[in-house]
PDB file of N, CA and C in Angstrom:
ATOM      1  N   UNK A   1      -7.445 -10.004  -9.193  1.00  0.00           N
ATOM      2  CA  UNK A   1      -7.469  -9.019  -8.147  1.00  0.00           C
ATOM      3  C   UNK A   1      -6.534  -7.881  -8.521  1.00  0.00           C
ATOM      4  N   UNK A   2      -7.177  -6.714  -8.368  1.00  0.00           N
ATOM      5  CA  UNK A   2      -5.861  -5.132  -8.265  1.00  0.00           C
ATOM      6  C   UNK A   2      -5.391  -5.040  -7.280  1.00  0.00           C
ATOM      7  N   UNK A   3      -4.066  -4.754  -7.354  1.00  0.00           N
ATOM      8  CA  UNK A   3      -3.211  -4.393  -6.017  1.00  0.00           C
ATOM      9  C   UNK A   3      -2.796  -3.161  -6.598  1.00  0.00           C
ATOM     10  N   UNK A   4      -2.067  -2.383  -5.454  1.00  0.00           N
ATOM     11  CA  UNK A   4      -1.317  -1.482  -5.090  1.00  0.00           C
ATOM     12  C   UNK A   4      -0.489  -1.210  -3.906  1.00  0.00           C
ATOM     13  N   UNK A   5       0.380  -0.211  -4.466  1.00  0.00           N
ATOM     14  CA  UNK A   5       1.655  -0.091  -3.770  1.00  0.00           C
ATOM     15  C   UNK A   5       1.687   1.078  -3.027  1.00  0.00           C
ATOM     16  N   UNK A   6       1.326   1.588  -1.600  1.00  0.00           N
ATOM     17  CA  UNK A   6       1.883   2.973  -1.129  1.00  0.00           C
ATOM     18  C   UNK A   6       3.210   3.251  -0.609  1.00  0.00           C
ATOM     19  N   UNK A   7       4.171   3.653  -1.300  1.00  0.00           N
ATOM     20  CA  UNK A   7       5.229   4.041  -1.396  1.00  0.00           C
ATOM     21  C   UNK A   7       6.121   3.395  -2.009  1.00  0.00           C
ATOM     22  N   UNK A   8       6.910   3.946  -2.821  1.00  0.00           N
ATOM     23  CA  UNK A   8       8.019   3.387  -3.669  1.00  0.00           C
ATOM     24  C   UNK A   8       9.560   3.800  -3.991  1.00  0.00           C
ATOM     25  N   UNK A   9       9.697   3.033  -2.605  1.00  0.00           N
ATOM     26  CA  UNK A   9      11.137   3.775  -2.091  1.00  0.00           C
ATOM     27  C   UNK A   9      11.956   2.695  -2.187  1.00  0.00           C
ATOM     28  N   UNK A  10      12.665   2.109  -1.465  1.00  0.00           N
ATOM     29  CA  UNK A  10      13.367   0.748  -1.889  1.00  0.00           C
ATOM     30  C   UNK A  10      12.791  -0.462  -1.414  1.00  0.00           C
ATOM     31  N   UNK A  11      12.240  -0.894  -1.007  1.00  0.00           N
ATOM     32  CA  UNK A  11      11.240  -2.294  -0.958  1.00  0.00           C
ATOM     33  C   UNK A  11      10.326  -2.504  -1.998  1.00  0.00           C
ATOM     34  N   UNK A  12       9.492  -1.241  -2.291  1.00  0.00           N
ATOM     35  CA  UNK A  12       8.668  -1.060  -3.333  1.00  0.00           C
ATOM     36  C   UNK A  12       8.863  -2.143  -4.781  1.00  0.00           C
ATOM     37  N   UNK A  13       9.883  -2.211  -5.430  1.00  0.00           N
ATOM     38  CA  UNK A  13      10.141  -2.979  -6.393  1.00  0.00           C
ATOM     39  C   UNK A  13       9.916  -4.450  -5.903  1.00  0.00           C
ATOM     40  N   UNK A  14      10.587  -5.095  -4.803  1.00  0.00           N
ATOM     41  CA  UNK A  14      10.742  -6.697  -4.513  1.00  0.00           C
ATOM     42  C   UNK A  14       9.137  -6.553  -4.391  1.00  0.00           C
ATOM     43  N   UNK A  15       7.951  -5.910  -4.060  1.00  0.00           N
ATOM     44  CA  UNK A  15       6.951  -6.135  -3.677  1.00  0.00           C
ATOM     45  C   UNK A  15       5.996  -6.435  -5.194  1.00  0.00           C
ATOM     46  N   UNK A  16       6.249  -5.379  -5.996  1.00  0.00           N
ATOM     47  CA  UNK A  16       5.922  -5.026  -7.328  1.00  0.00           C
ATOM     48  C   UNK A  16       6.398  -5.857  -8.281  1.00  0.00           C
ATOM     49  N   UNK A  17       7.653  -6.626  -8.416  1.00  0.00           N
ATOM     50  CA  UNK A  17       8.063  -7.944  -9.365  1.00  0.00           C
ATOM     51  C   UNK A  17       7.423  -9.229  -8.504  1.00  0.00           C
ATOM     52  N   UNK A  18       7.113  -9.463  -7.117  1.00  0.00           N
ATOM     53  CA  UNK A  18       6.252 -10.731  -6.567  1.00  0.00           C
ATOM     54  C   UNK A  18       5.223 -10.119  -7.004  1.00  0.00           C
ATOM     55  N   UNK A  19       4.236  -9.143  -7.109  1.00  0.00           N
ATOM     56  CA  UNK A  19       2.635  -8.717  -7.709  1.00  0.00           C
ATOM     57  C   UNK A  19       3.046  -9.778  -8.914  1.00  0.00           C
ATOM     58  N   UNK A  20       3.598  -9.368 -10.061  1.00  0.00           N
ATOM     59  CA  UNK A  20       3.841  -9.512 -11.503  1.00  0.00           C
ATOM     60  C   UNK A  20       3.547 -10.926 -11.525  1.00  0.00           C
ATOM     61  N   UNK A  21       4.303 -11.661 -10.884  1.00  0.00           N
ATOM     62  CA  UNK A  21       4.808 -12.833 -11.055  1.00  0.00           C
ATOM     63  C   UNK A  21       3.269 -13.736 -10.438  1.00  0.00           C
ATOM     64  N   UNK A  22       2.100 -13.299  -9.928  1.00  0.00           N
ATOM     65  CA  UNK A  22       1.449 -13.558  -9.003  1.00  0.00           C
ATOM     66  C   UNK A  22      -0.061 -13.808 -10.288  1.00  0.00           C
ATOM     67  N   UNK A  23      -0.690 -15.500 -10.436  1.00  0.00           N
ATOM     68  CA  UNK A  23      -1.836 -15.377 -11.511  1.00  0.00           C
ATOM     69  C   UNK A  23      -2.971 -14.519 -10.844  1.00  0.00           C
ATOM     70  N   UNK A  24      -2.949 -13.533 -12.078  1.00  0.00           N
ATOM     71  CA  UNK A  24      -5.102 -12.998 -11.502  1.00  0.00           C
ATOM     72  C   UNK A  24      -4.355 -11.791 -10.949  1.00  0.00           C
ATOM     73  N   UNK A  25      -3.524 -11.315 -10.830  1.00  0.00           N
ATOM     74  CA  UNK A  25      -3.358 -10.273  -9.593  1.00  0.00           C
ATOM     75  C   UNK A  25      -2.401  -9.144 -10.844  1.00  0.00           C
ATOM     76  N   UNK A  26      -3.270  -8.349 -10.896  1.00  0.00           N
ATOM     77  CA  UNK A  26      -2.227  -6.646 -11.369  1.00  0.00           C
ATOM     78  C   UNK A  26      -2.059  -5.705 -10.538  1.00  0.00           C
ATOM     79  N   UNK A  27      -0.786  -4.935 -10.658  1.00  0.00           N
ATOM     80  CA  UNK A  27      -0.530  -4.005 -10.545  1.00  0.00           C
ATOM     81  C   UNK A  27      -1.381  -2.625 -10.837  1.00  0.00           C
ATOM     82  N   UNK A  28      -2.306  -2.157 -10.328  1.00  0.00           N
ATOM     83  CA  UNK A  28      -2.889  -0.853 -10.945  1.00  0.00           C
ATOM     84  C   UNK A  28      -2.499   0.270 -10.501  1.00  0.00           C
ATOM     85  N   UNK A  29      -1.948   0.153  -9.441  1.00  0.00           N
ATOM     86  CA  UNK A  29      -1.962   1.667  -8.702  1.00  0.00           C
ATOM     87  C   UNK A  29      -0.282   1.923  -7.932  1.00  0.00           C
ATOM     88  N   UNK A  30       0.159   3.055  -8.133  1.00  0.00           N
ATOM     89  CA  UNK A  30       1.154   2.922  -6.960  1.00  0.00           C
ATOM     90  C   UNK A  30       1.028   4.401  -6.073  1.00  0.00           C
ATOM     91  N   UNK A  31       1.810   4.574  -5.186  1.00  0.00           N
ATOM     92  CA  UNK A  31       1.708   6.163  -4.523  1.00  0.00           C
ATOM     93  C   UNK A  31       3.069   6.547  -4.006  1.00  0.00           C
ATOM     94  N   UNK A  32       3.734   7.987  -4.092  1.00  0.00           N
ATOM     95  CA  UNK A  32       4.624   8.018  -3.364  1.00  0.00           C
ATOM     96  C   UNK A  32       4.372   9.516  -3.347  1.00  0.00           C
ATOM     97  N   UNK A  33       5.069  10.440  -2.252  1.00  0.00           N
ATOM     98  CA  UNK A  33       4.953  11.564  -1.882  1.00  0.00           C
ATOM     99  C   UNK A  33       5.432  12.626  -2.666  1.00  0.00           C
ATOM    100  N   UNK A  34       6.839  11.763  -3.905  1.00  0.00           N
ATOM    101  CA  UNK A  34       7.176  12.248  -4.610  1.00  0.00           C
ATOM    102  C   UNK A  34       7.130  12.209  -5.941  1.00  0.00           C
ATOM    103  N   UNK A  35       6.491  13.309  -6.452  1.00  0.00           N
ATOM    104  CA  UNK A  35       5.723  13.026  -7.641  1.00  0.00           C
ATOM    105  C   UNK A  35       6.705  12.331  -8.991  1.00  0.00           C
ATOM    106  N   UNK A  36       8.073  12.369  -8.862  1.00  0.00           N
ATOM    107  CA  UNK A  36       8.731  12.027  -9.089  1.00  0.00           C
ATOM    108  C   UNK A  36       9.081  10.431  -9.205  1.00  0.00           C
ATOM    109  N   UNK A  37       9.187  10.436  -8.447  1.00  0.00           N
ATOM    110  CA  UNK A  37       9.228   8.498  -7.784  1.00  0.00           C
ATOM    111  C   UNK A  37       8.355   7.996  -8.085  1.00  0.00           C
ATOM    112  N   UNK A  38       6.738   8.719  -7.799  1.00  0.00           N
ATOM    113  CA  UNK A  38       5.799   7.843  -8.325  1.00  0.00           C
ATOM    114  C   UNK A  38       5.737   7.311  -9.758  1.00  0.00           C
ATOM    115  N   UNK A  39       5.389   8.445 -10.422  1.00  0.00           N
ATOM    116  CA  UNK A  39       5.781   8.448 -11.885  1.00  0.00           C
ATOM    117  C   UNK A  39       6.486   7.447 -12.461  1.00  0.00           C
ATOM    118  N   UNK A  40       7.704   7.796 -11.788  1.00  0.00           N
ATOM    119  CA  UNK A  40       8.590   6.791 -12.763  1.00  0.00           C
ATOM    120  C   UNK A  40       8.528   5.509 -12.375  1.00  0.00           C
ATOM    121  N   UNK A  41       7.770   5.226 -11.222  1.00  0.00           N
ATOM    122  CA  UNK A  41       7.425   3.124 -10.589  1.00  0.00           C
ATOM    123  C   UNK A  41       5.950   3.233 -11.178  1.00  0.00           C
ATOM    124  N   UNK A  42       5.470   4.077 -11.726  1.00  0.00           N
ATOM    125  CA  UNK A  42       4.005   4.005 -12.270  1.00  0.00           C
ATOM    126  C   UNK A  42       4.429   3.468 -14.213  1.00  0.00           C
ATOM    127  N   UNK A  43       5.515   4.208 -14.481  1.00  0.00           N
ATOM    128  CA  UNK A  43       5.738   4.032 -15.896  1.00  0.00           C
ATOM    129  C   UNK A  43       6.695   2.532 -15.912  1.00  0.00           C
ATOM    130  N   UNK A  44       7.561   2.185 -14.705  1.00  0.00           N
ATOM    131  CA  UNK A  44       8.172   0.808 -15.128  1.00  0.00           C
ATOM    132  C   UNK A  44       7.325  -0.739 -14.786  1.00  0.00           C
ATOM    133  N   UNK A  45       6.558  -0.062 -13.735  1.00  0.00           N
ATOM    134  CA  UNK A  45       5.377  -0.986 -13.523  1.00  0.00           C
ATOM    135  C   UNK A  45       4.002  -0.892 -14.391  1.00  0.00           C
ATOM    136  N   UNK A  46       3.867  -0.038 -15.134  1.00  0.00           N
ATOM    137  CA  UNK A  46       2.493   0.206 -16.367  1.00  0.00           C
ATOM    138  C   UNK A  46       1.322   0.401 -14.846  1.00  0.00           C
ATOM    139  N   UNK A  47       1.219   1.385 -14.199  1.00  0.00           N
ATOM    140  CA  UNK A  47       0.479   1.578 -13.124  1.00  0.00           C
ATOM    141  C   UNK A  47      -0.174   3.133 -13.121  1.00  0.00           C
ATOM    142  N   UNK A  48      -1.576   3.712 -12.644  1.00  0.00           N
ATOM    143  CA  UNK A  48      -1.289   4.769 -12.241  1.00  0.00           C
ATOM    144  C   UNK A  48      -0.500   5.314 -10.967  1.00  0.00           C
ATOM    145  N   UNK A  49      -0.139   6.520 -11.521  1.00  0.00           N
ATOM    146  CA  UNK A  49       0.771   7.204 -10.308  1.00  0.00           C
ATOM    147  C   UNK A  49      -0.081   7.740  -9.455  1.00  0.00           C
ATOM    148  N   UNK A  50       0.134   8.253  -7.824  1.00  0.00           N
ATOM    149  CA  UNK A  50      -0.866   8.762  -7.507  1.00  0.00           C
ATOM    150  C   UNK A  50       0.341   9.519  -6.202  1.00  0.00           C
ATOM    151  N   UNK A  51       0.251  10.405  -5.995  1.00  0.00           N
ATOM    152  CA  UNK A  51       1.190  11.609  -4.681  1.00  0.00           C
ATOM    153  C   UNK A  51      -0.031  11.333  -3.617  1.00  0.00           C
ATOM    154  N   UNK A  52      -0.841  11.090  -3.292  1.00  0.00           N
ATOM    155  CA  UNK A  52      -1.691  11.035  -2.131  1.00  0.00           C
ATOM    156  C   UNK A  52      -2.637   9.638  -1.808  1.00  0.00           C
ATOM    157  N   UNK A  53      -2.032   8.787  -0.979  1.00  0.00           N
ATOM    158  CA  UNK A  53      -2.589   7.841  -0.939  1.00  0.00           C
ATOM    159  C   UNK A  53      -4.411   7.954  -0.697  1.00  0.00           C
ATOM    160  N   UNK A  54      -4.772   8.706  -0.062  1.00  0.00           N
ATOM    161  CA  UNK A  54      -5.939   9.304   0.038  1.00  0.00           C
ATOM    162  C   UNK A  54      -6.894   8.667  -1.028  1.00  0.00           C
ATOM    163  N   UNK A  55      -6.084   9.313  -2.241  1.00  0.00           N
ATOM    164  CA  UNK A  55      -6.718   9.239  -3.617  1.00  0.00           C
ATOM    165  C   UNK A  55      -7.087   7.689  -4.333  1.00  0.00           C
ATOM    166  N   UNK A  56      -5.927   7.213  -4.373  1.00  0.00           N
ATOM    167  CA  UNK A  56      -5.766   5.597  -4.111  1.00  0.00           C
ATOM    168  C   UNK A  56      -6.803   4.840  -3.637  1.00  0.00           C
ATOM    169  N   UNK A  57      -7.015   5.123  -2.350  1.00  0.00           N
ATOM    170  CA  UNK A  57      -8.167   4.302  -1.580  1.00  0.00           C
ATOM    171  C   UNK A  57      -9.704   4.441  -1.937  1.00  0.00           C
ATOM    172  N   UNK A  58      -9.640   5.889  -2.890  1.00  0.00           N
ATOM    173  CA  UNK A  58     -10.770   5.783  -3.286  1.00  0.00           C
ATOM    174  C   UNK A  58     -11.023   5.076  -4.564  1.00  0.00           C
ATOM    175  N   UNK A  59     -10.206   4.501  -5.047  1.00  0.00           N
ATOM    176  CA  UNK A  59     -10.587   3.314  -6.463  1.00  0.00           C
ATOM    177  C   UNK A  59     -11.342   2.341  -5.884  1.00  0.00           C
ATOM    178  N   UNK A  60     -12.063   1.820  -6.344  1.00  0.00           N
ATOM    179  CA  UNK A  60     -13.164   0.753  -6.250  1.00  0.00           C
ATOM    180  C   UNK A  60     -12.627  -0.055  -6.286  1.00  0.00           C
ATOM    181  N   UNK A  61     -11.773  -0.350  -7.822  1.00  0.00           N
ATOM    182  CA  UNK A  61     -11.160  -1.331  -8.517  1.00  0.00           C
ATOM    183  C   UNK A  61     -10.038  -1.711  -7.694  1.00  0.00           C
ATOM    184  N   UNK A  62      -9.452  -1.832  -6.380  1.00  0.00           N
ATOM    185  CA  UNK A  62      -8.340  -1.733  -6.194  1.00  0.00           C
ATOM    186  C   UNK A  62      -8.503  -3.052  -4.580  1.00  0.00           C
ATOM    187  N   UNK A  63      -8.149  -3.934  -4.946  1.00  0.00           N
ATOM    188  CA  UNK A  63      -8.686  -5.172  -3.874  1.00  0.00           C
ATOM    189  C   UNK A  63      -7.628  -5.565  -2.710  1.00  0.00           C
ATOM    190  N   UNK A  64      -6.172  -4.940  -2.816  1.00  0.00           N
ATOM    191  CA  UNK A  64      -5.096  -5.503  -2.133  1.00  0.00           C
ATOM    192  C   UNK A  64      -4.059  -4.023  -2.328  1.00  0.00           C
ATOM    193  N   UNK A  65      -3.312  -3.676  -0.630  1.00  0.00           N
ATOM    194  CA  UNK A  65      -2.920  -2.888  -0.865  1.00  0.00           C
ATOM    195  C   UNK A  65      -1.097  -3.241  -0.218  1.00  0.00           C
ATOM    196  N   UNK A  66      -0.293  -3.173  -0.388  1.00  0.00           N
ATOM    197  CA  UNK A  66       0.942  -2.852   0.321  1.00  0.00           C
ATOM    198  C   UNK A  66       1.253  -1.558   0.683  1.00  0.00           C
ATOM    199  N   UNK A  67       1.789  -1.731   2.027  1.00  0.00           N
ATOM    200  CA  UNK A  67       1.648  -0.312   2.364  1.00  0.00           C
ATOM    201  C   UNK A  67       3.478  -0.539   2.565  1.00  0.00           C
ATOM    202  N   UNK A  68       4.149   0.593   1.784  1.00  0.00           N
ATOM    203  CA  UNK A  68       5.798  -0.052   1.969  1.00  0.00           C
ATOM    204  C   UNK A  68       6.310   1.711   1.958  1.00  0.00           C
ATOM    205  N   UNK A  69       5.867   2.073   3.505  1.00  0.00           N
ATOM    206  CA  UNK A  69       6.544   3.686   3.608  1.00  0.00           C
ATOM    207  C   UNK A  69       7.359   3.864   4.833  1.00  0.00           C
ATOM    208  N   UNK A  70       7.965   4.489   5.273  1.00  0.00           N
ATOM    209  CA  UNK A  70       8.861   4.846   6.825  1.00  0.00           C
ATOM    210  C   UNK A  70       7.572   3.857   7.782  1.00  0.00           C
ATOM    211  N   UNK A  71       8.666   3.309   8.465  1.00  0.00           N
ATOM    212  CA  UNK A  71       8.019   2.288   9.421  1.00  0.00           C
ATOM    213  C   UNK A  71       7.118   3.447  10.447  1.00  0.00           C
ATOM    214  N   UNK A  72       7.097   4.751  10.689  1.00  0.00           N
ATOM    215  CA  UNK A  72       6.458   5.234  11.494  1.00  0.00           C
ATOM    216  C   UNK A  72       5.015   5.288  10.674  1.00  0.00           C
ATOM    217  N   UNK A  73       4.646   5.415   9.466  1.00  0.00           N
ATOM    218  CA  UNK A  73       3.421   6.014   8.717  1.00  0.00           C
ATOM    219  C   UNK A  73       3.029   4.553   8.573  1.00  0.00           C
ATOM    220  N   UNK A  74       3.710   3.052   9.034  1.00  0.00           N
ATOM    221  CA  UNK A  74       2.726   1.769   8.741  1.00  0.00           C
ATOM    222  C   UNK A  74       1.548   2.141   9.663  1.00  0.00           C
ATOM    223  N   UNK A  75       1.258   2.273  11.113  1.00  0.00           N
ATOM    224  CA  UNK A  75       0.016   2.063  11.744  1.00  0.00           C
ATOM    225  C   UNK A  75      -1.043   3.083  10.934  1.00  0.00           C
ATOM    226  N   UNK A  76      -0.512   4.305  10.589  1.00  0.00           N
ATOM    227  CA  UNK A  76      -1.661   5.183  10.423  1.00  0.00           C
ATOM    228  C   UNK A  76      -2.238   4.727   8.961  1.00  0.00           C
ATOM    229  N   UNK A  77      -1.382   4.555   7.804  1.00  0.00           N
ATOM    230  CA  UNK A  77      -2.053   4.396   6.514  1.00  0.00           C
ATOM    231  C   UNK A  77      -2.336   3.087   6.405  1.00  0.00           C
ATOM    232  N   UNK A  78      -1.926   2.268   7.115  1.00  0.00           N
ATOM    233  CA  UNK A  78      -2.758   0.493   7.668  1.00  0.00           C
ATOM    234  C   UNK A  78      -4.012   1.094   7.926  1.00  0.00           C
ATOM    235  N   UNK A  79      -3.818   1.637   8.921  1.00  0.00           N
ATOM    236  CA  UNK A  79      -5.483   1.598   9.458  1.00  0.00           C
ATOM    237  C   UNK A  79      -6.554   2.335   8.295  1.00  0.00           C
ATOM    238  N   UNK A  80      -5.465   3.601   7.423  1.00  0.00           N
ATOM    239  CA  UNK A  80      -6.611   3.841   6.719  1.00  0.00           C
ATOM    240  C   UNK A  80      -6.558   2.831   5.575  1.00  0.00           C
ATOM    241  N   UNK A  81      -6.457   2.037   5.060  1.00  0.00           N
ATOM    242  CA  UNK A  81      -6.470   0.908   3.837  1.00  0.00           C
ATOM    243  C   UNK A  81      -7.585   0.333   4.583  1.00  0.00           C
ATOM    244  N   UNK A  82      -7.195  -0.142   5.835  1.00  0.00           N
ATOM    245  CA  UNK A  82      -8.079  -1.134   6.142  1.00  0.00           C
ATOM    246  C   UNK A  82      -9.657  -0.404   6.141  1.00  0.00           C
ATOM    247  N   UNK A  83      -9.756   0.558   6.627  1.00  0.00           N
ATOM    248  CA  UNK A  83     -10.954   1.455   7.019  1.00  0.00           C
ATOM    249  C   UNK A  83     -11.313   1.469   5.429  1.00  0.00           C
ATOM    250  N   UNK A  84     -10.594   1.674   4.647  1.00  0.00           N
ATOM    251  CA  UNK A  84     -10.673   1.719   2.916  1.00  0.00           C
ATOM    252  C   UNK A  84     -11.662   0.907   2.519  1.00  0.00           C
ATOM    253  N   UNK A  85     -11.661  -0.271   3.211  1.00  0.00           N
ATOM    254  CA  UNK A  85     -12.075  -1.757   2.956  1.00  0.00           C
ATOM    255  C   UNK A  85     -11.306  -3.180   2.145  1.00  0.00           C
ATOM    256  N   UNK A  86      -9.952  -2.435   1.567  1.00  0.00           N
ATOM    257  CA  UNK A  86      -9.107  -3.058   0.958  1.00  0.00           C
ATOM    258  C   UNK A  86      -8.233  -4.516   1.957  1.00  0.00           C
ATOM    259  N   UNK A  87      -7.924  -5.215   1.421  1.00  0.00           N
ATOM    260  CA  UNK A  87      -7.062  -6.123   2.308  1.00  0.00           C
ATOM    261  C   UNK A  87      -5.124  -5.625   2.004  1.00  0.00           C
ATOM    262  N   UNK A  88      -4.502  -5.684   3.012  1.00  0.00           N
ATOM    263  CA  UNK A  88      -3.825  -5.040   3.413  1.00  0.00           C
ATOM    264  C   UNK A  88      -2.535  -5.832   3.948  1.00  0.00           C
ATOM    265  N   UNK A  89      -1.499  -5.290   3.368  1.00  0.00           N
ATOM    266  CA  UNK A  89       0.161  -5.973   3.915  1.00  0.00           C
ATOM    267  C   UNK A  89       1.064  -4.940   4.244  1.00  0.00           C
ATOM    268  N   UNK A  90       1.408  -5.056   5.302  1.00  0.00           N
ATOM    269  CA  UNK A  90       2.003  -4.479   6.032  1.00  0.00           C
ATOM    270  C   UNK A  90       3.278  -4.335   5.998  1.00  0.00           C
ATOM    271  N   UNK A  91       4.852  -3.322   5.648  1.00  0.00           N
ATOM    272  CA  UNK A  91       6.171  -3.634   5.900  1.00  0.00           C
ATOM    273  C   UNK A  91       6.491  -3.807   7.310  1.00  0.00           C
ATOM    274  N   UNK A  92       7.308  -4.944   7.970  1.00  0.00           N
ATOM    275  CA  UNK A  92       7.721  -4.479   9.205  1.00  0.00           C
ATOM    276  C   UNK A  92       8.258  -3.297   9.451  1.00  0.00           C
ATOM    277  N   UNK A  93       8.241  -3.189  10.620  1.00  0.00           N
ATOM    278  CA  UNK A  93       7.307  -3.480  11.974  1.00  0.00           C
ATOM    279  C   UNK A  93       6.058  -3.221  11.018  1.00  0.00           C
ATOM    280  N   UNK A  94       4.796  -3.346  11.475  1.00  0.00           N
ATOM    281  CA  UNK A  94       3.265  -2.564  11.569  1.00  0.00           C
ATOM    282  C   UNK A  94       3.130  -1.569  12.368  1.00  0.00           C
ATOM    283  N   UNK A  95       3.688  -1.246  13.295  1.00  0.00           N
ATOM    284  CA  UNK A  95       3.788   0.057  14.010  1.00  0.00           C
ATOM    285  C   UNK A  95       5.190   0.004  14.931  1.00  0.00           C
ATOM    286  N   UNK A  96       5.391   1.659  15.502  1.00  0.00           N
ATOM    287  CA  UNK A  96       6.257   1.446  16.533  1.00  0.00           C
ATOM    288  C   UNK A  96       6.275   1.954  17.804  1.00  0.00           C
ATOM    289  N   UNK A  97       4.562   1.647  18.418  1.00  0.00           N
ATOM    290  CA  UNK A  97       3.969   0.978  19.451  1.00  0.00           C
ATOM    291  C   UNK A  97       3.088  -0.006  19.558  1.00  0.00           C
ATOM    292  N   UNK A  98       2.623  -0.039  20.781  1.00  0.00           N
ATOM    293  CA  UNK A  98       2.066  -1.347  20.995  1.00  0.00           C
ATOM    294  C   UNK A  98       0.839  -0.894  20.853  1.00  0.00           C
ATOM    295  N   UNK A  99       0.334   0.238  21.063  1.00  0.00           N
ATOM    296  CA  UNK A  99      -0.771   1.024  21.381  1.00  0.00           C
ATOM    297  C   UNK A  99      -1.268   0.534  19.825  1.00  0.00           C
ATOM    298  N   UNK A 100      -0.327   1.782  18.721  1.00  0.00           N
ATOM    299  CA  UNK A 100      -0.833   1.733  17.520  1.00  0.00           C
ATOM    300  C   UNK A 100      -0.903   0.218  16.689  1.00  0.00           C
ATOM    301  N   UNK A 101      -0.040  -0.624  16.648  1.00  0.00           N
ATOM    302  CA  UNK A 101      -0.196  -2.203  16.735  1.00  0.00           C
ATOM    303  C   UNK A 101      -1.799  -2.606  16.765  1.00  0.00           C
ATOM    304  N   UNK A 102      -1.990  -2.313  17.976  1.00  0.00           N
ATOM    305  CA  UNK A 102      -3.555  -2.945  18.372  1.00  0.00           C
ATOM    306  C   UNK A 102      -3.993  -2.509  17.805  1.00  0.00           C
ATOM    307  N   UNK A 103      -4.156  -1.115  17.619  1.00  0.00           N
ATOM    308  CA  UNK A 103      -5.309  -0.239  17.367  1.00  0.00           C
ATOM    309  C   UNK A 103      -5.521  -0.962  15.447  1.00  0.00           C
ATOM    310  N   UNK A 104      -3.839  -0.980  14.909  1.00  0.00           N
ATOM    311  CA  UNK A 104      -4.210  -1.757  13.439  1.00  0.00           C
ATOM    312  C   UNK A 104      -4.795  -2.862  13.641  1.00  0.00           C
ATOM    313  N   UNK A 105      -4.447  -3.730  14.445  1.00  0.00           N
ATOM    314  CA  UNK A 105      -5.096  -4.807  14.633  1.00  0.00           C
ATOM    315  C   UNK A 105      -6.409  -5.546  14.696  1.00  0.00           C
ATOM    316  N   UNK A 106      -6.704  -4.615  15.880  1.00  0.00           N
ATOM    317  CA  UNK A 106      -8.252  -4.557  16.265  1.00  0.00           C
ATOM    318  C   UNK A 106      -9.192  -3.891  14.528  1.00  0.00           C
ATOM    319  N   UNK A 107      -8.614  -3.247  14.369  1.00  0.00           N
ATOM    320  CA  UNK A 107      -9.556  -2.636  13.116  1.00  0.00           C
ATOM    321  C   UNK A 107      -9.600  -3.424  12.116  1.00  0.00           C
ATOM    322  N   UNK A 108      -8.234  -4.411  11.738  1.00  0.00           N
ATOM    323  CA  UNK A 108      -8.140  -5.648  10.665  1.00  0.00           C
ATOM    324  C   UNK A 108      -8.920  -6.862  11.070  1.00  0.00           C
ATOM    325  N   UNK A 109      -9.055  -6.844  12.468  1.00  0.00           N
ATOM    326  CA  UNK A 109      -9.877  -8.115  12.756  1.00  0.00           C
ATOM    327  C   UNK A 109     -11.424  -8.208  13.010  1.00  0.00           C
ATOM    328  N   UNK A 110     -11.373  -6.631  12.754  1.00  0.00           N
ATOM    329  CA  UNK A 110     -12.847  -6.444  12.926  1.00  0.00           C
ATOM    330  C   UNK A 110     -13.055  -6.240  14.576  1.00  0.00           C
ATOM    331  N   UNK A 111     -12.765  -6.762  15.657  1.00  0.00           N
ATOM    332  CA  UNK A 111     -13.297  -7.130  17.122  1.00  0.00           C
ATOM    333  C   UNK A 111     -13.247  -5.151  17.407  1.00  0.00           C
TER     334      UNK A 111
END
């Protein structure tokens, strides 16, 4: 399975050495806002870099996503991974309402 990483700020790594360590499962992709950051967790992880998660979601190849950015941007880029069709992990919180919560919810569970 391909995974990827949206954002790679300080969690980003503990998420990216458990990928490694994980049989069947690579690293292909990572994203961060700064083209900078990406880059360089794209070159220590052997990953492409990508500044727009957008872009990301459109790989085919890409089966599992962590989404590890400011706890306010988990509900919205959850929901778009999931809408992606990708399967999807969340940093705590998943949102920070209850509203947006569900709304990830309901869309991960399908109902």
């Amino acid at each position: 399975m391909n995974y990827a990483i949206i954002g790679c700020g300080r969690v980003a790594p503990k998420h990216a050495k458990a990928i490694k360590e994980l049989p069947n499962v690579d690293l292909v992709a990572v994203c961060d806002c700064v083209p900078s950051r990406a880059d360089h967790f794209a070159k220590e992880y052997q990953a492409t870099p990508y500044t727009d998660y957008r872009d990301l979601l459109q790989r085919k190849d890409i089966d599992i996503v962590s989404v590890c950015v400011p706890s306010g941007l988990h509900a919205e880029i959850g929901q778009e991974v999931a809408k992606a069709g990708k399967h999807l992990l969340v940093e705590k919180p998943i949102a920070l309402s209850l509203e947006d919560a569900d709304a990830l919810i309901t869309l991960v569970s399908g109902n």
